[in-house]
PDB file of N, CA and C in Angstrom:
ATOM      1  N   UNK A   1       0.825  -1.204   0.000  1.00  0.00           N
ATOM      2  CA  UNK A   1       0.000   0.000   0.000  1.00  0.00           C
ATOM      3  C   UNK A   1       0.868   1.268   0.000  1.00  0.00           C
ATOM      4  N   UNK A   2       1.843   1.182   0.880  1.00  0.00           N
ATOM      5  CA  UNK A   2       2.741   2.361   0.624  1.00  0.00           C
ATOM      6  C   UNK A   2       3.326   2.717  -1.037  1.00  0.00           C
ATOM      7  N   UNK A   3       4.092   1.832  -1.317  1.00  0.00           N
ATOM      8  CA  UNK A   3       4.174   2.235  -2.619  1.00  0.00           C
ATOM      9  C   UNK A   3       3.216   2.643  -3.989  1.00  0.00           C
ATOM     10  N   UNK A   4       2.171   2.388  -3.449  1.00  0.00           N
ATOM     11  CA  UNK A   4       1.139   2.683  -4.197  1.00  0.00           C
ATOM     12  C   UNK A   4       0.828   4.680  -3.614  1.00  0.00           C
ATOM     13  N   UNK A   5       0.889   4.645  -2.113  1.00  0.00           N
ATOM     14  CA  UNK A   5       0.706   5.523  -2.080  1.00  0.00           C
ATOM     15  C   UNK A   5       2.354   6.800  -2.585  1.00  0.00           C
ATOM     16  N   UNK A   6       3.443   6.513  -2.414  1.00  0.00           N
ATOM     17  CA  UNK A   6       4.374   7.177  -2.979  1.00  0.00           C
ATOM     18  C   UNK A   6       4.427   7.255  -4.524  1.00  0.00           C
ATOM     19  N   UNK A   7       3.578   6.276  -5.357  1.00  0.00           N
ATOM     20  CA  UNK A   7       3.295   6.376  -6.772  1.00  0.00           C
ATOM     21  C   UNK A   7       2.706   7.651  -7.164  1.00  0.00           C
ATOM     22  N   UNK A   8       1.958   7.671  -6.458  1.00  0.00           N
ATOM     23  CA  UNK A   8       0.615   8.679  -6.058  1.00  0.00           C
ATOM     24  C   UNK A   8       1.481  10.297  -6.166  1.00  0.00           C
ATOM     25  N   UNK A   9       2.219  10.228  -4.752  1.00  0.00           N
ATOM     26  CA  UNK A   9       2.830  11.573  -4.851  1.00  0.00           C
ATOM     27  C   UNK A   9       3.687  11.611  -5.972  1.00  0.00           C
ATOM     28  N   UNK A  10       4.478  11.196  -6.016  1.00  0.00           N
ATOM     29  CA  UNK A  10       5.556  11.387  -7.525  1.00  0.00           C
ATOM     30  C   UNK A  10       4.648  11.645  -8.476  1.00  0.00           C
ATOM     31  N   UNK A  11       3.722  10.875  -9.092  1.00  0.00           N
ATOM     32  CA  UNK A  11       2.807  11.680  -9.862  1.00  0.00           C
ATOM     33  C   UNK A  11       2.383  12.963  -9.617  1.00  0.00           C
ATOM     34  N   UNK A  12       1.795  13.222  -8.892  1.00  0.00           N
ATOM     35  CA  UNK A  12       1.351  14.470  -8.765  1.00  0.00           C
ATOM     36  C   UNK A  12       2.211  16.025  -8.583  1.00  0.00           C
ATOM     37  N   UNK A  13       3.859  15.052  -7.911  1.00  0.00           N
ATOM     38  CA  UNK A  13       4.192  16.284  -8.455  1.00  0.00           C
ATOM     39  C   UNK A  13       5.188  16.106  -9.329  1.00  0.00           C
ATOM     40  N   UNK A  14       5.113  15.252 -10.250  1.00  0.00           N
ATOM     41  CA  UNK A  14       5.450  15.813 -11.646  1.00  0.00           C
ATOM     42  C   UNK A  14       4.608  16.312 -12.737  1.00  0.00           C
ATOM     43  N   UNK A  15       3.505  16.094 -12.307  1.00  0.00           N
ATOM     44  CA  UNK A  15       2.457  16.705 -12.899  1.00  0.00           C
ATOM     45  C   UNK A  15       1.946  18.261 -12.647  1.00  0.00           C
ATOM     46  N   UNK A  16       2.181  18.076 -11.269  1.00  0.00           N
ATOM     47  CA  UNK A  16       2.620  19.916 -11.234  1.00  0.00           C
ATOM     48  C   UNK A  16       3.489  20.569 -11.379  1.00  0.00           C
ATOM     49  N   UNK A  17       4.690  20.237 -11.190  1.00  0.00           N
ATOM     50  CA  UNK A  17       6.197  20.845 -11.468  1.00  0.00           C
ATOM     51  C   UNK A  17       6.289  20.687 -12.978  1.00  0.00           C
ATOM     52  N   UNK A  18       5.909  20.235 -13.851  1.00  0.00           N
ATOM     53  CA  UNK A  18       5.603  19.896 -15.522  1.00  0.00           C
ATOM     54  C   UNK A  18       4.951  20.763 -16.069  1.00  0.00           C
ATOM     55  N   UNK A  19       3.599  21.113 -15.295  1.00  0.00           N
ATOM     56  CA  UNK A  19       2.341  22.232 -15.979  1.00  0.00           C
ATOM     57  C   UNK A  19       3.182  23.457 -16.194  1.00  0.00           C
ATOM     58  N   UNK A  20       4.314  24.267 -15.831  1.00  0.00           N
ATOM     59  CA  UNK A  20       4.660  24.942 -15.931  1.00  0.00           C
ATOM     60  C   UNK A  20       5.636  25.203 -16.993  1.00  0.00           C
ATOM     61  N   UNK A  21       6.091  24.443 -17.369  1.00  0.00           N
ATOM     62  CA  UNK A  21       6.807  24.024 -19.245  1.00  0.00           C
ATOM     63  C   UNK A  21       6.566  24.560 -20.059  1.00  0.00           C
ATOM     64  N   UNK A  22       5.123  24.561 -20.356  1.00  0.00           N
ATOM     65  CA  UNK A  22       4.434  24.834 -21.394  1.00  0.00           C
ATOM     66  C   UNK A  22       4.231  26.336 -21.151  1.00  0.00           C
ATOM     67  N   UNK A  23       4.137  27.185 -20.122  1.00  0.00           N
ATOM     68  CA  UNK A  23       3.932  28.747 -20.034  1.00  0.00           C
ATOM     69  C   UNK A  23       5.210  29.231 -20.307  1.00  0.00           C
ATOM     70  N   UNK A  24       6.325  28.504 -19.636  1.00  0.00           N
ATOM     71  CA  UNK A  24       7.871  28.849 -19.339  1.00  0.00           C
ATOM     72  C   UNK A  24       8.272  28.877 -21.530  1.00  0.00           C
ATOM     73  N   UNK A  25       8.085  28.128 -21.946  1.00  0.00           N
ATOM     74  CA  UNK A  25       8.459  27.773 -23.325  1.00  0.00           C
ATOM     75  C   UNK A  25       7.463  29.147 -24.265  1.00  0.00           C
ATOM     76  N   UNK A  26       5.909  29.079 -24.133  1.00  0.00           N
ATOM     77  CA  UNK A  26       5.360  30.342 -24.719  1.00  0.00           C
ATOM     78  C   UNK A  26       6.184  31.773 -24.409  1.00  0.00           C
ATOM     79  N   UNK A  27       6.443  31.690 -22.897  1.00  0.00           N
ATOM     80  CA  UNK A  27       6.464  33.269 -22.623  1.00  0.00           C
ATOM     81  C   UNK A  27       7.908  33.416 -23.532  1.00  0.00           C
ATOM     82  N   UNK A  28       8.749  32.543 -23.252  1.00  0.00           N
ATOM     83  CA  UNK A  28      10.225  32.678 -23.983  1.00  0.00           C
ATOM     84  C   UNK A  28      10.019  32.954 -25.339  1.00  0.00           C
ATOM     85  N   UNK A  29       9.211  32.252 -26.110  1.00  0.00           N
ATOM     86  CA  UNK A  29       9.019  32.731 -27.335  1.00  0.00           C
ATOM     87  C   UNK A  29       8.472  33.518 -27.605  1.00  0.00           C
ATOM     88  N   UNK A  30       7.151  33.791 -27.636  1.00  0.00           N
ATOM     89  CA  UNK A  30       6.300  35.236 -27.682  1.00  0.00           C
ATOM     90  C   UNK A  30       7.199  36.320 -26.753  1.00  0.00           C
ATOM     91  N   UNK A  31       7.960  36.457 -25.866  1.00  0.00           N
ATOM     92  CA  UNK A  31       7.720  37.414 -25.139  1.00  0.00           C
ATOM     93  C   UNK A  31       6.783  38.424 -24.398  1.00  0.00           C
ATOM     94  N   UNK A  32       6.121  37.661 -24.442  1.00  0.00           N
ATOM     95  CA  UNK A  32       4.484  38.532 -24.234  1.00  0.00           C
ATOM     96  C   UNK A  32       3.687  38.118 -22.767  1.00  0.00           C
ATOM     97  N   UNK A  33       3.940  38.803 -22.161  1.00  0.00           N
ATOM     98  CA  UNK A  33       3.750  38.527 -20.361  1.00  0.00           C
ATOM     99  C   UNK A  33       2.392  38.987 -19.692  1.00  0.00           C
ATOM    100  N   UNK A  34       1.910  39.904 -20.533  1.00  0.00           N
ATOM    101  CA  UNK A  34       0.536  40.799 -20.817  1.00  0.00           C
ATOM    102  C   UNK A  34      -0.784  39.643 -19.980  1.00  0.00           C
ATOM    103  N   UNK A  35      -0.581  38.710 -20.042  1.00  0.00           N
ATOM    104  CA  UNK A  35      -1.766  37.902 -19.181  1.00  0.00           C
ATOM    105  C   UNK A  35      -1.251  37.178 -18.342  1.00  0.00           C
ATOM    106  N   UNK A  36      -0.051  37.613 -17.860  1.00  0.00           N
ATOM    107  CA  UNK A  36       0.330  37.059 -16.610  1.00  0.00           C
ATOM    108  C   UNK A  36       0.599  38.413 -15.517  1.00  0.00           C
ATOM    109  N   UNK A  37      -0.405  37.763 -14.087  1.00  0.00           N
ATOM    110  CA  UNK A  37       0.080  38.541 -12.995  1.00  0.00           C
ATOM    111  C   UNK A  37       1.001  38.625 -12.398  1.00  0.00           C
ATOM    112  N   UNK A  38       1.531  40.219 -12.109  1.00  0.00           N
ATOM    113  CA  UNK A  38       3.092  39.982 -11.477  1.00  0.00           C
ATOM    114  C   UNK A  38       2.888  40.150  -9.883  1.00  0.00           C
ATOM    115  N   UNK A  39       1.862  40.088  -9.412  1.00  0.00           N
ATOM    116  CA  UNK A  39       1.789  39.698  -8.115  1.00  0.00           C
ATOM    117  C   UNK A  39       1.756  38.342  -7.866  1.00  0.00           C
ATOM    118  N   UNK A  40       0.835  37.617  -8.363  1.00  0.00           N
ATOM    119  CA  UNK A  40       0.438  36.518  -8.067  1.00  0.00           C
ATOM    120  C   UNK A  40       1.775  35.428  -8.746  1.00  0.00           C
ATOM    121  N   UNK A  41       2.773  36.044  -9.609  1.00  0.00           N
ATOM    122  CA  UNK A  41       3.904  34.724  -9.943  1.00  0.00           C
ATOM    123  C   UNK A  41       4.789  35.114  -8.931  1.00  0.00           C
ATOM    124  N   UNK A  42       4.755  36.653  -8.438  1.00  0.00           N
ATOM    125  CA  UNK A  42       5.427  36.506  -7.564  1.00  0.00           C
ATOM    126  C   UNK A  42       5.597  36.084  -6.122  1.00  0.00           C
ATOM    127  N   UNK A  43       4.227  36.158  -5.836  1.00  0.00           N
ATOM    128  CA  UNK A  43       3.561  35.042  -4.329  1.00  0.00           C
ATOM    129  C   UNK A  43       3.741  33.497  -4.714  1.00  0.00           C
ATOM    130  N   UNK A  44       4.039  32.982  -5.413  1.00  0.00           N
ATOM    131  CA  UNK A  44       4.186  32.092  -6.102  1.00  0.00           C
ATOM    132  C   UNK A  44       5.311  31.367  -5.537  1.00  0.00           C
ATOM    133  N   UNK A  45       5.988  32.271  -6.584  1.00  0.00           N
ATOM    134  CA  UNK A  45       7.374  31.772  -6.855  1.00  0.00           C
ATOM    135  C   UNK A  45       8.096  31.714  -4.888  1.00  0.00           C
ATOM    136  N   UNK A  46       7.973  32.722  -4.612  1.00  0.00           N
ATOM    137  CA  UNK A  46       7.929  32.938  -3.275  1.00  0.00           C
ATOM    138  C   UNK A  46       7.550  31.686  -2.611  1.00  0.00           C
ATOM    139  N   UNK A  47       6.484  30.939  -2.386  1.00  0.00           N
ATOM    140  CA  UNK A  47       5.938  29.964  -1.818  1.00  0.00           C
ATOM    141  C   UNK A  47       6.553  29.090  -2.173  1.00  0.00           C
ATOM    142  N   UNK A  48       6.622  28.885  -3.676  1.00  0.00           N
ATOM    143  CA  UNK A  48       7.657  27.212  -3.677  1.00  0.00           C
ATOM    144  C   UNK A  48       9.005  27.685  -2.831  1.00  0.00           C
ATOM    145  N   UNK A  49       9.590  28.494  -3.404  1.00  0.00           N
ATOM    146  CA  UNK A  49      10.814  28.579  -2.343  1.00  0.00           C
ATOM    147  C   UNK A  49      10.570  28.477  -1.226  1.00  0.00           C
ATOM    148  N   UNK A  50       9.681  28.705  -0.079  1.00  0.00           N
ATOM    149  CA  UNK A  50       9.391  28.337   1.146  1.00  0.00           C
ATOM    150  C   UNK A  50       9.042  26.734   1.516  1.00  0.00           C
ATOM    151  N   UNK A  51       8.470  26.002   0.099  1.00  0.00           N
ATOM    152  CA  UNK A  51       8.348  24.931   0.079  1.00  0.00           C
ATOM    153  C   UNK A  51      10.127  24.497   0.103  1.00  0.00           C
ATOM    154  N   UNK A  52      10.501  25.148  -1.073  1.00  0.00           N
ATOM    155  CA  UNK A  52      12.349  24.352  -1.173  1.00  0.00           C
ATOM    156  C   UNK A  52      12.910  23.974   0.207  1.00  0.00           C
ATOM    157  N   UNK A  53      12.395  25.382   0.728  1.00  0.00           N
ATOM    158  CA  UNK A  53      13.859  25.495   1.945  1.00  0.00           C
ATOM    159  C   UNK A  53      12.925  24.276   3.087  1.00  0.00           C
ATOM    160  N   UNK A  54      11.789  24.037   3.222  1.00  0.00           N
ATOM    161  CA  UNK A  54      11.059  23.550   4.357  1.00  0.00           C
ATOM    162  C   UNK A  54      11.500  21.774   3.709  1.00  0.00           C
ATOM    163  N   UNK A  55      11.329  21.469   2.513  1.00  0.00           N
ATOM    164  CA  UNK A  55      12.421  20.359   1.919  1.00  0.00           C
ATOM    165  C   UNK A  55      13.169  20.130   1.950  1.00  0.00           C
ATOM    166  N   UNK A  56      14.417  20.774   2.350  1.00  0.00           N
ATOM    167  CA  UNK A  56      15.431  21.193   2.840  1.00  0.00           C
ATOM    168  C   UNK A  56      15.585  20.353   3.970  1.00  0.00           C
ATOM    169  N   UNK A  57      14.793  21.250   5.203  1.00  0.00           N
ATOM    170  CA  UNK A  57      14.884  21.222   6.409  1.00  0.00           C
ATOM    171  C   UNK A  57      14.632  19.611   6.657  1.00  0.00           C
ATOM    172  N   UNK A  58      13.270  19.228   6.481  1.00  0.00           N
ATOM    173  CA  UNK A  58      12.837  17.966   6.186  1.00  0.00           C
ATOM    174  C   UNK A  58      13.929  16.773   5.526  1.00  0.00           C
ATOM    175  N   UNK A  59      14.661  17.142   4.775  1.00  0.00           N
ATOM    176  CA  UNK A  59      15.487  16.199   3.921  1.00  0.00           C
ATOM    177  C   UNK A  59      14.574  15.274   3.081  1.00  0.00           C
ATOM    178  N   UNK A  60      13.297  15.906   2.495  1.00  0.00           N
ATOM    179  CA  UNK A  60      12.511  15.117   1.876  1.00  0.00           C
ATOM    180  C   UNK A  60      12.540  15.503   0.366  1.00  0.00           C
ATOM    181  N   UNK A  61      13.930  14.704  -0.639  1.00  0.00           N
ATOM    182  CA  UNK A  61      14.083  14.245  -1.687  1.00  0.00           C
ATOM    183  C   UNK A  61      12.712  14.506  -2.485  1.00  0.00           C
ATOM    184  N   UNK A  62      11.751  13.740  -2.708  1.00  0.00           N
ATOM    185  CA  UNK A  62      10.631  14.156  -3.677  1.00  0.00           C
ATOM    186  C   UNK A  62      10.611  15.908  -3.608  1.00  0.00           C
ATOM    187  N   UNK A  63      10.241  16.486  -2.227  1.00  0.00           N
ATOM    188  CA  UNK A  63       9.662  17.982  -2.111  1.00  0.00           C
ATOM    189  C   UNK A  63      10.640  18.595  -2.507  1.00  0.00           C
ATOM    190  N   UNK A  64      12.130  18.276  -1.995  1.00  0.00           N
ATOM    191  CA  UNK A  64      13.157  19.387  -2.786  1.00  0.00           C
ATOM    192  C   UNK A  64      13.427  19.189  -4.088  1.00  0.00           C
ATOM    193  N   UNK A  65      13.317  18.100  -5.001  1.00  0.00           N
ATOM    194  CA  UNK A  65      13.415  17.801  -6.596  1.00  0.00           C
ATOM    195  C   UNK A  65      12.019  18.674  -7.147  1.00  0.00           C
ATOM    196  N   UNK A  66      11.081  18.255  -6.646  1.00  0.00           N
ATOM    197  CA  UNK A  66       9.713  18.941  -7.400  1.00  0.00           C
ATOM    198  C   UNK A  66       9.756  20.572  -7.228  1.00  0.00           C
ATOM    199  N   UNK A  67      10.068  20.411  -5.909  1.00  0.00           N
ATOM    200  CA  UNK A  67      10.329  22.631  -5.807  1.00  0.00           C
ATOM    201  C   UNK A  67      11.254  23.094  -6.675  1.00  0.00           C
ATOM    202  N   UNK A  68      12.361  22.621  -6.366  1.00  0.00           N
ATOM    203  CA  UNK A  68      13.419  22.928  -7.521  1.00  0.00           C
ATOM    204  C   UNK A  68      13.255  22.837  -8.585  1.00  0.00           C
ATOM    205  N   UNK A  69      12.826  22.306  -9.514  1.00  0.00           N
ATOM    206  CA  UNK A  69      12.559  22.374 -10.979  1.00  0.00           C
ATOM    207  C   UNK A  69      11.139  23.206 -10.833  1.00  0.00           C
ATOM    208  N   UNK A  70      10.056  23.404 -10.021  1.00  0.00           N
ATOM    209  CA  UNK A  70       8.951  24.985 -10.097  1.00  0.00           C
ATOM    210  C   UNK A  70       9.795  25.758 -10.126  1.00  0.00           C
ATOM    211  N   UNK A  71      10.450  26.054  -9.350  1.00  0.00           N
ATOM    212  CA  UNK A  71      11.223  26.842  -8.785  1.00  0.00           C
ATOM    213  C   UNK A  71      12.076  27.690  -9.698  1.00  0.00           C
ATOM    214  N   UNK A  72      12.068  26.915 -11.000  1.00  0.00           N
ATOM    215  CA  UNK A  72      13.313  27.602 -11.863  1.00  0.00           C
ATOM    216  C   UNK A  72      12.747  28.127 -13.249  1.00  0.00           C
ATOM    217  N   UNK A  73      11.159  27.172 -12.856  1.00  0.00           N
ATOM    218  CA  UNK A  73      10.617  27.437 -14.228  1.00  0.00           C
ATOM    219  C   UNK A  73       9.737  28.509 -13.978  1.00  0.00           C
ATOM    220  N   UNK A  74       9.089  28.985 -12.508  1.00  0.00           N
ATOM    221  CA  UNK A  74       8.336  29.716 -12.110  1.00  0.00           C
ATOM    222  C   UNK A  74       9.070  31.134 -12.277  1.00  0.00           C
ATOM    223  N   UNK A  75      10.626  30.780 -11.730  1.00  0.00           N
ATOM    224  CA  UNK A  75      11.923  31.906 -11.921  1.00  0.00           C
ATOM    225  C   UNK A  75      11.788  32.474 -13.060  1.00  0.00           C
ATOM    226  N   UNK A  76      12.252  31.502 -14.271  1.00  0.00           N
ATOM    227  CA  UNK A  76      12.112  32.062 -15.290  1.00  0.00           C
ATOM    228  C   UNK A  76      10.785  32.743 -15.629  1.00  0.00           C
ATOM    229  N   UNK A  77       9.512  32.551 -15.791  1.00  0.00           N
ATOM    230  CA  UNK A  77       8.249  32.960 -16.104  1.00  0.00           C
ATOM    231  C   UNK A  77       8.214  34.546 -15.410  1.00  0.00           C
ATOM    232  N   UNK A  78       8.664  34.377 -14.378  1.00  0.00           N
ATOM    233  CA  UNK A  78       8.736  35.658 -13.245  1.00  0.00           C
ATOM    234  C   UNK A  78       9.549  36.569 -13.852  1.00  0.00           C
ATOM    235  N   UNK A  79      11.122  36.483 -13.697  1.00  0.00           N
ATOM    236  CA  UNK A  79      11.465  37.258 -14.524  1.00  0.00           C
ATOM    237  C   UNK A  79      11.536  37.379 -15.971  1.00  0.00           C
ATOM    238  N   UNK A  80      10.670  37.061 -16.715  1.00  0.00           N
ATOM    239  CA  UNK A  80      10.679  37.411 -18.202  1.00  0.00           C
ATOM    240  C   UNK A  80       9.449  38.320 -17.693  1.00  0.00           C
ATOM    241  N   UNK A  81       8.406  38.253 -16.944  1.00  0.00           N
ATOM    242  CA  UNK A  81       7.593  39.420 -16.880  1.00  0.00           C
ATOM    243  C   UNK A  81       8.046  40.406 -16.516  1.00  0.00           C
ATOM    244  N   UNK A  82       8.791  40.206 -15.661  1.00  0.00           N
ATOM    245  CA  UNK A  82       9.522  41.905 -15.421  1.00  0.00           C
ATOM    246  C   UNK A  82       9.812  42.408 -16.423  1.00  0.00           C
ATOM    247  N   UNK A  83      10.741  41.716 -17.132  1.00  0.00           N
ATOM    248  CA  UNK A  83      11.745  42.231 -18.071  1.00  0.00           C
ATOM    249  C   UNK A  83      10.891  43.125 -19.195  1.00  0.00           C
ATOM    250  N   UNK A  84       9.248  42.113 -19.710  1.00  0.00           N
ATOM    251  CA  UNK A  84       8.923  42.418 -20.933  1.00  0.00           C
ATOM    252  C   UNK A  84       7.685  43.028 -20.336  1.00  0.00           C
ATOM    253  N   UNK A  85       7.539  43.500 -19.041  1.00  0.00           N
ATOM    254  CA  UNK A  85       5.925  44.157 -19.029  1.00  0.00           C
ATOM    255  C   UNK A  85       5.774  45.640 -19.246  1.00  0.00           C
TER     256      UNK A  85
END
């Protein structure tokens, strides 16, 4: 049952740490940031990092791999809005 249930999480968060690919790859190409909020990527981005470091603390491997890759793609998304708003 456990491994069924750790199946579970690894899915889910590569399925969330993933959804972000596809915005990270548009915004790079379009440059066009215009429907993204710069509050809200930046509460964001903010939060996974609070997730990183609390992964960290924890030494829990899944939470610091999945934050870290949001973390860089949320980065990037974040600052390309600055840059291009």
């Amino acid at each position: 049952m456990e491994n069924i249930i750790d199946t579970i999480g690894y899915c889910a968060a590569l399925l969330t740490t993933l959804s972000f690919l596809p915005q990270a790859i548009k915004t790079i190409k379009t440059k066009d940031t215009s429907g993204i909020s710069l509050i809200m990527y930046s509460m964001f981005t903010l939060g996974v990092f609070g997730w990183l470091v609390y992964g960290f603390i924890k030494n829990d491997i899944p939470l610091i791999m999945a934050n870290l890759v949001t973390l860089s793609l949320a980065g990037i998304i974040l600052r390309l809005k600055i840059k291009y708003k």
